[in-house]
PDB file of N, CA and C in Angstrom:
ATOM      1  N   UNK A   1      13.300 152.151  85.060  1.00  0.00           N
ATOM      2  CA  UNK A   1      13.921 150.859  85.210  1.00  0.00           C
ATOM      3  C   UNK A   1      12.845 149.789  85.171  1.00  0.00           C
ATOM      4  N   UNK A   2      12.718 148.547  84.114  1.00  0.00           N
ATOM      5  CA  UNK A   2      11.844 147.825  84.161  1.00  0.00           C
ATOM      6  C   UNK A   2      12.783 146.686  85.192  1.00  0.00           C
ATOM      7  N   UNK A   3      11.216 145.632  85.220  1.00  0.00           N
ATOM      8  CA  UNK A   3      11.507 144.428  86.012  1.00  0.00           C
ATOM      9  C   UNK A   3      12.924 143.682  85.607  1.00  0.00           C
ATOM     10  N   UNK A   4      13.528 143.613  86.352  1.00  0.00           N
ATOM     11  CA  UNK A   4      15.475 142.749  86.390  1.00  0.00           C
ATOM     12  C   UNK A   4      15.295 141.320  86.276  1.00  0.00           C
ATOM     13  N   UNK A   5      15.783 140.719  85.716  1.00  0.00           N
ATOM     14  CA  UNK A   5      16.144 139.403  85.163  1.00  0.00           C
ATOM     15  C   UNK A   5      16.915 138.596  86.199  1.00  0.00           C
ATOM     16  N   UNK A   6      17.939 140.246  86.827  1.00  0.00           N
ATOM     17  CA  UNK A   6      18.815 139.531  86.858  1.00  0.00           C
ATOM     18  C   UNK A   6      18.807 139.410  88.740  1.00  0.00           C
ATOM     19  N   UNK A   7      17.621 139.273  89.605  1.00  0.00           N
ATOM     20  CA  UNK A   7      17.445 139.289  90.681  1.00  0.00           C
ATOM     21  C   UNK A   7      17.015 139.777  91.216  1.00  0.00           C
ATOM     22  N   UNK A   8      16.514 139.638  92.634  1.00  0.00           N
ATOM     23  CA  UNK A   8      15.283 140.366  93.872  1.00  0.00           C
ATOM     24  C   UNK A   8      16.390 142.177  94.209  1.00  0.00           C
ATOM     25  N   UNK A   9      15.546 142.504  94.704  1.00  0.00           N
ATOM     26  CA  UNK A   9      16.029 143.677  95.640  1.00  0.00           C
ATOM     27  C   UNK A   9      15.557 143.939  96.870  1.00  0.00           C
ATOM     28  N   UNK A  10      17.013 144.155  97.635  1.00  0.00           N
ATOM     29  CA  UNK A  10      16.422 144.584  98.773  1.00  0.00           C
ATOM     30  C   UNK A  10      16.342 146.435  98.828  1.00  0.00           C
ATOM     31  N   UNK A  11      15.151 146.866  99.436  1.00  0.00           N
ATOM     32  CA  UNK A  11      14.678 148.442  99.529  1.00  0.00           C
ATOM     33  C   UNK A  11      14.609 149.007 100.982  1.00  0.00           C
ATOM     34  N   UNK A  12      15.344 150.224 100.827  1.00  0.00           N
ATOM     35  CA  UNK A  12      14.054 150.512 102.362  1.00  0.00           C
ATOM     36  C   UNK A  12      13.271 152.276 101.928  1.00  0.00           C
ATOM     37  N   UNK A  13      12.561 152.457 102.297  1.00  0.00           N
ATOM     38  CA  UNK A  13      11.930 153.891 101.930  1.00  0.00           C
ATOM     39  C   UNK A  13      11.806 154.760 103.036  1.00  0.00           C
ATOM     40  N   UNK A  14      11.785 155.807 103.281  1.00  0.00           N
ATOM     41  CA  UNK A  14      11.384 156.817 104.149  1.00  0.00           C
ATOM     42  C   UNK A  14      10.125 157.463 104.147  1.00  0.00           C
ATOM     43  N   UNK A  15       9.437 157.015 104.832  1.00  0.00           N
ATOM     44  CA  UNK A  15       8.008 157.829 105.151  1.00  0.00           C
ATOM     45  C   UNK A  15       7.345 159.118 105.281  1.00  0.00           C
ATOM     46  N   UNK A  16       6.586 159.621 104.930  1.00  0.00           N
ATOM     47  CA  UNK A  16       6.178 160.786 105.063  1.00  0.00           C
ATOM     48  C   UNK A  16       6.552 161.197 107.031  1.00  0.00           C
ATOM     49  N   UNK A  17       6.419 160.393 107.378  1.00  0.00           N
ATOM     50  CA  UNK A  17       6.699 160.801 109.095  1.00  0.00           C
ATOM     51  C   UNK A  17       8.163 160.166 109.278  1.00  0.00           C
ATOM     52  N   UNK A  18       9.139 159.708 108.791  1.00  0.00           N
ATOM     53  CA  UNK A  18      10.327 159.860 108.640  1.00  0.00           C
ATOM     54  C   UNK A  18      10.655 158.366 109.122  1.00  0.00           C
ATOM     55  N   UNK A  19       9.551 157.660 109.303  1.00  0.00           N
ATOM     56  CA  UNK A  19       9.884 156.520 109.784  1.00  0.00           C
ATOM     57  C   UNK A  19      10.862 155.452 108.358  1.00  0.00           C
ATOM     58  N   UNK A  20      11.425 153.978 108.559  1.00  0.00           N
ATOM     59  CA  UNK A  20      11.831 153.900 107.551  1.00  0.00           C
ATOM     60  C   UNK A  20      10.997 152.283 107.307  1.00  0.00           C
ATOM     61  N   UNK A  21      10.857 151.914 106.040  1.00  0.00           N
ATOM     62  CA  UNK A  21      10.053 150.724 105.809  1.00  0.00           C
ATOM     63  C   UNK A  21      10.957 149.520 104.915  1.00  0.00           C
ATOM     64  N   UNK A  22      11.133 148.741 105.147  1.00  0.00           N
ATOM     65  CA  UNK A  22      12.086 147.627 104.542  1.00  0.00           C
ATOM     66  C   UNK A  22      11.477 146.695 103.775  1.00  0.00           C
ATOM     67  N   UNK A  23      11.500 146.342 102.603  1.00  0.00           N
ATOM     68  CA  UNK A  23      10.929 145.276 101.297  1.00  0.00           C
ATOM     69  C   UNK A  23      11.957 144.819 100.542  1.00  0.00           C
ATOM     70  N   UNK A  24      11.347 144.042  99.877  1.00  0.00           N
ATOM     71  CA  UNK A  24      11.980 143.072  98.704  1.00  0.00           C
ATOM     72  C   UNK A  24      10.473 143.270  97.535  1.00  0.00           C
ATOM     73  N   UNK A  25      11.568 143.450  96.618  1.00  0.00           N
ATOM     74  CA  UNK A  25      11.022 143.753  94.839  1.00  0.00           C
ATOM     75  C   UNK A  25      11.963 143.190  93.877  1.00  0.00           C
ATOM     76  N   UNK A  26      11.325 142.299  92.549  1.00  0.00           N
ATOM     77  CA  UNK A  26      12.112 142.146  91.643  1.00  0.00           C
ATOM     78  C   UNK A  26      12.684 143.845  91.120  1.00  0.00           C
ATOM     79  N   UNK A  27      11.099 144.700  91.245  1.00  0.00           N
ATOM     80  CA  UNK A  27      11.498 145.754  90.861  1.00  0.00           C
ATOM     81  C   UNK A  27      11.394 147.320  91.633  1.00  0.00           C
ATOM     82  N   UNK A  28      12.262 147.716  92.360  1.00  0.00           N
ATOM     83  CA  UNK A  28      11.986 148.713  93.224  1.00  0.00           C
ATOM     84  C   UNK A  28      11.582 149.891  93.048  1.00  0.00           C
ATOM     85  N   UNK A  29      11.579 150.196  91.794  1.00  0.00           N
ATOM     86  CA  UNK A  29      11.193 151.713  91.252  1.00  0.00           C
ATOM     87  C   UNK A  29       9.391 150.824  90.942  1.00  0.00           C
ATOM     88  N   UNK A  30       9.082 150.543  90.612  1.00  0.00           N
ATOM     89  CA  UNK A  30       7.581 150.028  90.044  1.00  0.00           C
ATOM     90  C   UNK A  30       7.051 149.767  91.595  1.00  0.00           C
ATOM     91  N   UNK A  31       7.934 148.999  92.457  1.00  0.00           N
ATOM     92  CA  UNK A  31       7.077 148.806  94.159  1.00  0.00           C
ATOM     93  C   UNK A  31       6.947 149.937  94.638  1.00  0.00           C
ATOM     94  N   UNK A  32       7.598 151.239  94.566  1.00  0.00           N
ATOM     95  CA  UNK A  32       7.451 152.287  94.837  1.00  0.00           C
ATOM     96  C   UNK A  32       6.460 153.088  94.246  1.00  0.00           C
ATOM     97  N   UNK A  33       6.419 153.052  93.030  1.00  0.00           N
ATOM     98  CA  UNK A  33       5.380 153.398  92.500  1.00  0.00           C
ATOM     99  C   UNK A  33       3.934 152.893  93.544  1.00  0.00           C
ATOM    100  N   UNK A  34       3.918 151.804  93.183  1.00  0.00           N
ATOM    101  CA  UNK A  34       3.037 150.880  94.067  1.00  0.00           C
ATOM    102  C   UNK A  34       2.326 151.577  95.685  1.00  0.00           C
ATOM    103  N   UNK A  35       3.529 151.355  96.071  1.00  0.00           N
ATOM    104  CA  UNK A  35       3.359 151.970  97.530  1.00  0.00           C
ATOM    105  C   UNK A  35       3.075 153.426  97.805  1.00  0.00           C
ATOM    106  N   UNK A  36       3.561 154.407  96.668  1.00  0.00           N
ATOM    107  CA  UNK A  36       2.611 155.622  96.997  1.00  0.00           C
ATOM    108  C   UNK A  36       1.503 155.811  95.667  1.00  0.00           C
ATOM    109  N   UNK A  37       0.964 154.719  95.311  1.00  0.00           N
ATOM    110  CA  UNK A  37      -0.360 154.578  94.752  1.00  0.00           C
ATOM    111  C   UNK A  37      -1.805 153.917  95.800  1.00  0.00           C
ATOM    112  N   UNK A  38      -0.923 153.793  97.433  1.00  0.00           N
ATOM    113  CA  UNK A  38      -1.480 152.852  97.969  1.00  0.00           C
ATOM    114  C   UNK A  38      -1.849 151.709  97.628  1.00  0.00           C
ATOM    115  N   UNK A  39      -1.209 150.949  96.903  1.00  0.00           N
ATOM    116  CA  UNK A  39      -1.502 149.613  96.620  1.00  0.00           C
ATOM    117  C   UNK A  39      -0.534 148.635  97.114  1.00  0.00           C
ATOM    118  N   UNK A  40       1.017 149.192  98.115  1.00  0.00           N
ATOM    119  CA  UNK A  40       1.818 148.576  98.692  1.00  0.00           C
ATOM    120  C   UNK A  40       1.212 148.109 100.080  1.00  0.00           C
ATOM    121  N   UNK A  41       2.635 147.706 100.722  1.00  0.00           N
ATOM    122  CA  UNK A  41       1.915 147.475 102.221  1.00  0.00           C
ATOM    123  C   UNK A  41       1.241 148.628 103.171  1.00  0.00           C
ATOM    124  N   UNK A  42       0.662 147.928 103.910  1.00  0.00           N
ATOM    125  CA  UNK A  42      -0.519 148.206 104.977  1.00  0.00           C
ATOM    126  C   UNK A  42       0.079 149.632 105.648  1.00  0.00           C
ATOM    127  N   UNK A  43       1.784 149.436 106.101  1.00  0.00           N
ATOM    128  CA  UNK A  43       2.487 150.227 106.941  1.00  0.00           C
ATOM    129  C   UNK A  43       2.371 151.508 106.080  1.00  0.00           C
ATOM    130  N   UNK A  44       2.726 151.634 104.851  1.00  0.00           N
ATOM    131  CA  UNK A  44       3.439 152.908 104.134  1.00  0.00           C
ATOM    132  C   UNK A  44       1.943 153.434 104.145  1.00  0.00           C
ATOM    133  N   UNK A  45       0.893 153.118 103.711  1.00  0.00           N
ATOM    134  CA  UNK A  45      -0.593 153.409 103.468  1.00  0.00           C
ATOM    135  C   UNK A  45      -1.138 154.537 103.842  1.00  0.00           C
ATOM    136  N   UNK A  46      -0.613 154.635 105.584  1.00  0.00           N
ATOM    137  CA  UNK A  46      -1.144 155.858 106.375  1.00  0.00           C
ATOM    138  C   UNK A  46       0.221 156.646 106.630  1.00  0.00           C
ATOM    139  N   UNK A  47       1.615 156.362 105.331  1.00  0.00           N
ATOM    140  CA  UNK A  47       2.669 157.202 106.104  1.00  0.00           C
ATOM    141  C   UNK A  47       3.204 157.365 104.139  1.00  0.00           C
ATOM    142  N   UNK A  48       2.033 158.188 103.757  1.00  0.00           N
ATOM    143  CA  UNK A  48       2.216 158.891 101.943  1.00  0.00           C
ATOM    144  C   UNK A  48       2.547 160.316 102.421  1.00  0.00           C
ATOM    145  N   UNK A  49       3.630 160.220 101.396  1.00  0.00           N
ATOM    146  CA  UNK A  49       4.347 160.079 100.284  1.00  0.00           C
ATOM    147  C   UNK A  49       5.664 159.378 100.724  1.00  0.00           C
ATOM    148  N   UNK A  50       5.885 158.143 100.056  1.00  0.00           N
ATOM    149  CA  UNK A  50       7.401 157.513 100.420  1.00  0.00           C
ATOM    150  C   UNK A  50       8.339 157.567  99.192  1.00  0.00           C
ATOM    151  N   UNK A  51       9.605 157.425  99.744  1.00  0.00           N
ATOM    152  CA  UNK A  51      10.691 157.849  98.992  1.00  0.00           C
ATOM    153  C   UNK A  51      12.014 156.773  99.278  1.00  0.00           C
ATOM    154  N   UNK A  52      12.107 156.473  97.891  1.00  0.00           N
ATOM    155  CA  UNK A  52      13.084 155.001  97.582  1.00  0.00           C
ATOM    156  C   UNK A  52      14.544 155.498  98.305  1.00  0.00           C
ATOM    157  N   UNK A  53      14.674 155.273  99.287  1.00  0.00           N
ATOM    158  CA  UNK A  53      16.188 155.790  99.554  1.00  0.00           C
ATOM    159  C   UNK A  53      17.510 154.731  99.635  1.00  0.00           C
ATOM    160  N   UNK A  54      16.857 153.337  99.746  1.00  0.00           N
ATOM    161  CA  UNK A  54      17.927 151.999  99.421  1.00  0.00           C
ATOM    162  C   UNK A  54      17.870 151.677  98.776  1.00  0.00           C
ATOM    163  N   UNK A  55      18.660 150.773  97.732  1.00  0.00           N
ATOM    164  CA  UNK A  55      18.162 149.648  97.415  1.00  0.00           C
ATOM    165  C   UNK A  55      19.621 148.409  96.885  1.00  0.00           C
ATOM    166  N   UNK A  56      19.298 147.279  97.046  1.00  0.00           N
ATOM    167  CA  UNK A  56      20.565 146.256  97.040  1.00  0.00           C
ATOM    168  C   UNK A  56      20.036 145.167  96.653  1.00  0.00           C
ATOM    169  N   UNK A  57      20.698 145.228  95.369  1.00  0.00           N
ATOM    170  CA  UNK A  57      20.256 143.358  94.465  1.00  0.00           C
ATOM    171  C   UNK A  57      21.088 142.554  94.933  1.00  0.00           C
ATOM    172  N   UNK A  58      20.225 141.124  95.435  1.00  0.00           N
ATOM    173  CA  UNK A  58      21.019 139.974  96.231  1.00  0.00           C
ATOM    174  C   UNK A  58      20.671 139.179  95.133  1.00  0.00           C
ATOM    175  N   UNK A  59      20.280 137.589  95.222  1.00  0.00           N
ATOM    176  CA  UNK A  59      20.502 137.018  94.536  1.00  0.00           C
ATOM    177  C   UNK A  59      19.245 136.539  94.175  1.00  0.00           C
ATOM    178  N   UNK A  60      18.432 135.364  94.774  1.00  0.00           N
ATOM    179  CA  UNK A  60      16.903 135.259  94.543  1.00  0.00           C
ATOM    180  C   UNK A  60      16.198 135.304  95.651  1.00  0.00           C
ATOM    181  N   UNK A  61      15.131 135.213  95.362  1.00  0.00           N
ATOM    182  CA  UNK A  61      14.174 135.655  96.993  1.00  0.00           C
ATOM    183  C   UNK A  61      14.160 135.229  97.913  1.00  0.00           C
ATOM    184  N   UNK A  62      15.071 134.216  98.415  1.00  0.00           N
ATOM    185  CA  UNK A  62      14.994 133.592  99.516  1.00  0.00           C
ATOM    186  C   UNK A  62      16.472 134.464 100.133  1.00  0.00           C
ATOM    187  N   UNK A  63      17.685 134.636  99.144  1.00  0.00           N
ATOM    188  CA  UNK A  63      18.362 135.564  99.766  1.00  0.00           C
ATOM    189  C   UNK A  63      18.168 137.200 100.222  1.00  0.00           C
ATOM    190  N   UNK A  64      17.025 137.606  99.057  1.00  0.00           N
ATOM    191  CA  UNK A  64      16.632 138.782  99.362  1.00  0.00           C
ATOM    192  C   UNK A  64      15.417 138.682 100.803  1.00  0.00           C
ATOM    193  N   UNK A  65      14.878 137.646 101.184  1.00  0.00           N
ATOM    194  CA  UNK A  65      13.993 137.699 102.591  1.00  0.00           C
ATOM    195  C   UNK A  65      15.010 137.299 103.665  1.00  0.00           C
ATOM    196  N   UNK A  66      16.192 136.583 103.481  1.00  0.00           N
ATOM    197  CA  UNK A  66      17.578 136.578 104.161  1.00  0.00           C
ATOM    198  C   UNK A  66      17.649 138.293 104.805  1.00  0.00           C
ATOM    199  N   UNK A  67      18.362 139.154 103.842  1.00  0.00           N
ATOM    200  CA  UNK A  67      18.729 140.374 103.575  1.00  0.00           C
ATOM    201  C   UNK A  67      17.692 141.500 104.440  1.00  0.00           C
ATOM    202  N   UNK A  68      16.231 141.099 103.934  1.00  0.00           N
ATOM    203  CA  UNK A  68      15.325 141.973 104.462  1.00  0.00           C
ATOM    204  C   UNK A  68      15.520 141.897 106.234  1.00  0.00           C
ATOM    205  N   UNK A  69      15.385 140.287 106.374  1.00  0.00           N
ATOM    206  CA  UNK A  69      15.360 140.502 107.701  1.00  0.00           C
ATOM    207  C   UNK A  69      17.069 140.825 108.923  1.00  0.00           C
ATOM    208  N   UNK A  70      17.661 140.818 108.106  1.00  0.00           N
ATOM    209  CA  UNK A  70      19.371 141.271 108.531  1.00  0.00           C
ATOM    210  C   UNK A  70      19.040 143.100 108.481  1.00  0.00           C
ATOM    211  N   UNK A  71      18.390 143.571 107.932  1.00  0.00           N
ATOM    212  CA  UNK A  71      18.039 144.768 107.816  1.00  0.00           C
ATOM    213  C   UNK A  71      17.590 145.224 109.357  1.00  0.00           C
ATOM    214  N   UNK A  72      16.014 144.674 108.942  1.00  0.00           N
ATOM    215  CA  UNK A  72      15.221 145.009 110.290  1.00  0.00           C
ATOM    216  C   UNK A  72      15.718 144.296 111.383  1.00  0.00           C
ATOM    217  N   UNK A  73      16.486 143.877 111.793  1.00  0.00           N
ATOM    218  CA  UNK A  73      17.327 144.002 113.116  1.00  0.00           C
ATOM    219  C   UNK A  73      18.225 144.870 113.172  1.00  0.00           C
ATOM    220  N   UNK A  74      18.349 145.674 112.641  1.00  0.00           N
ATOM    221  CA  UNK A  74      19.405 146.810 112.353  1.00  0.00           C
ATOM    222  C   UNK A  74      18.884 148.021 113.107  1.00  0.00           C
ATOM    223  N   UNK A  75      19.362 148.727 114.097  1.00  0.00           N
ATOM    224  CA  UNK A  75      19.158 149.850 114.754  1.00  0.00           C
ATOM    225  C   UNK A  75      18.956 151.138 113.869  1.00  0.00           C
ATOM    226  N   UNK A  76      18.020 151.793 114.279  1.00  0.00           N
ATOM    227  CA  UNK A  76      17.610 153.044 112.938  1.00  0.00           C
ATOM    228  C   UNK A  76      19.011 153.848 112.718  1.00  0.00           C
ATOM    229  N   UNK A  77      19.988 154.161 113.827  1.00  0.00           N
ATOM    230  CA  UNK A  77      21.544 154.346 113.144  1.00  0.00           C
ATOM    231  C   UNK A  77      21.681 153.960 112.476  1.00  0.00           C
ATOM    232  N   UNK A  78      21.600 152.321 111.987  1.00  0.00           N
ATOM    233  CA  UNK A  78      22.662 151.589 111.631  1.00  0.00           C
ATOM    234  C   UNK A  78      21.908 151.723 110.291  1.00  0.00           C
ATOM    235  N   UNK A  79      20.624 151.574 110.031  1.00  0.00           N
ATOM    236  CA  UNK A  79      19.683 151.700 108.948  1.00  0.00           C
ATOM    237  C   UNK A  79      20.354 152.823 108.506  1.00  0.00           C
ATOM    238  N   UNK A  80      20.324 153.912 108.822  1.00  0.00           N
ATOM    239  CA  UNK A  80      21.039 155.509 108.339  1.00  0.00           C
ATOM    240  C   UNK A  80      22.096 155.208 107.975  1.00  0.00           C
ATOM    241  N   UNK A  81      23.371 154.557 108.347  1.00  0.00           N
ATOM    242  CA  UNK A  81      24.727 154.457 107.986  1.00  0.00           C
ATOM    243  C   UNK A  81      24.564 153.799 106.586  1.00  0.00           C
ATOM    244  N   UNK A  82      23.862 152.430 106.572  1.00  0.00           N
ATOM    245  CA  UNK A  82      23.752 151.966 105.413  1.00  0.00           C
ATOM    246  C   UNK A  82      23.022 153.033 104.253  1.00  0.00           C
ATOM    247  N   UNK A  83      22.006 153.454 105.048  1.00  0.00           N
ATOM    248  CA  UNK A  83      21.873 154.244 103.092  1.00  0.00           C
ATOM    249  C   UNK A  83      22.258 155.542 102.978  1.00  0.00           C
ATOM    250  N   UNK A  84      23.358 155.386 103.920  1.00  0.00           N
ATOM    251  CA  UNK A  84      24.426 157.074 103.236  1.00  0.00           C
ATOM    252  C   UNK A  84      25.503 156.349 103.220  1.00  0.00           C
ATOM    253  N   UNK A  85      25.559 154.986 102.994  1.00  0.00           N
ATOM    254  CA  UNK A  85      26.870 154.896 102.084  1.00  0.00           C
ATOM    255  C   UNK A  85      26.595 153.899 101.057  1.00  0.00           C
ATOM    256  N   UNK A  86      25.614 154.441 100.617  1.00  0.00           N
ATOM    257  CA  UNK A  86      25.465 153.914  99.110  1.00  0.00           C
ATOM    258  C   UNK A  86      26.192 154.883  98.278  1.00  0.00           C
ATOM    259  N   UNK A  87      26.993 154.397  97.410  1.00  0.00           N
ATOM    260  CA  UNK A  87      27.726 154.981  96.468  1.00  0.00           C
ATOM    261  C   UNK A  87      28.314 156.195  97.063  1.00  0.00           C
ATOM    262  N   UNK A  88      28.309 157.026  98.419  1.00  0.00           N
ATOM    263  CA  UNK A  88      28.816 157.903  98.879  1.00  0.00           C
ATOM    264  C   UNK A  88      27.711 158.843  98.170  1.00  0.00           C
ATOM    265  N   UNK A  89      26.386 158.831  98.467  1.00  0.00           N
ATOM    266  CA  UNK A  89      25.851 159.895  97.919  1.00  0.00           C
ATOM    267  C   UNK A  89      24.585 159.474  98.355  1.00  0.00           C
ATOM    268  N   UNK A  90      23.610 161.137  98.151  1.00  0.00           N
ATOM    269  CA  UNK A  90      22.410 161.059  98.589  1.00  0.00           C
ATOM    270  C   UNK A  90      21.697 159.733  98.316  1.00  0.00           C
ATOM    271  N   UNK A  91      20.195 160.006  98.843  1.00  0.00           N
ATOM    272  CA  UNK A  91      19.650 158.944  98.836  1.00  0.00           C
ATOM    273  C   UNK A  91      18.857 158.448  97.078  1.00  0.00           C
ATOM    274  N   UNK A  92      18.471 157.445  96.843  1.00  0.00           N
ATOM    275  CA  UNK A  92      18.323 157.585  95.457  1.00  0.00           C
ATOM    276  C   UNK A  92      17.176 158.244  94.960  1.00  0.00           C
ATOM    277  N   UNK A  93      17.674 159.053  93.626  1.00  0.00           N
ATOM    278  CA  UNK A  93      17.457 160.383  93.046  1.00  0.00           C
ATOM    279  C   UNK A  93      15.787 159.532  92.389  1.00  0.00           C
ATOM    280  N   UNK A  94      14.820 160.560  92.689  1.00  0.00           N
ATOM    281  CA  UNK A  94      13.737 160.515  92.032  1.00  0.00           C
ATOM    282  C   UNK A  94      14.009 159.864  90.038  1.00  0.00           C
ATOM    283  N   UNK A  95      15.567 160.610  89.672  1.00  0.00           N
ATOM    284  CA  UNK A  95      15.495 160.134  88.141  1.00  0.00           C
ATOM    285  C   UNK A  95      16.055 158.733  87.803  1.00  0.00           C
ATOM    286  N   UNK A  96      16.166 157.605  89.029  1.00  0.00           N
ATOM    287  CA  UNK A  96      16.432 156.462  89.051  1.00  0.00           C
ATOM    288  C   UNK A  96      15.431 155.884  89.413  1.00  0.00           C
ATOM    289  N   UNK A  97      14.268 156.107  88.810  1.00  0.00           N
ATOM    290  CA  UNK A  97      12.730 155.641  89.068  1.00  0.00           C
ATOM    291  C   UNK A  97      11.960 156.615  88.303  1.00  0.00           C
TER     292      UNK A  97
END
């Protein structure tokens, strides 16, 4: 999937220690890339190999830093509920990146 035209994304990933990490990307498969190249944020750095398990196109970046932070006030339940009901299915497949 290249860079979207058509708006930001909101992401969250799962950590090698299971913790979960929340961003905004025009492009979430390439920030991922990113982040287990260590070249993402500081947090994921010491918690490789991460794995894209959200992701939700809002509108432009000020709604997607809206979004991010409606996230991280979200109880790690509530984080879980949201990305098992994406599309009613696992989390997203390594071949969507």
């Amino acid at each position: 999937m290249g860079a979207s035209s058509a708006g930001w994304y909101v992401y969250i990933l799962r950590c090698s220690d299971g913790t979960l990490y929340t961003g905004t990307a025009r492009d979430p498969c390439a920030r991922l890339q990113r982040h287990n190249g260590g070249r993402g944020a500081k947090y994921t750095r010491s918690r490789l190999p991460v794995d894209l398990v959200f992701r939700e196109l809002v509108g432009n970046h000020g709604d997607a830093l809206r979004r991010e932070a409606q996230i991280k006030r979200l109880s790690r339940q509530d984080k879980q509920l949201l990305i098992s009901s994406v599309s009613g299915c696992d989390p997203v497949s390594s071949a969507d990146h």
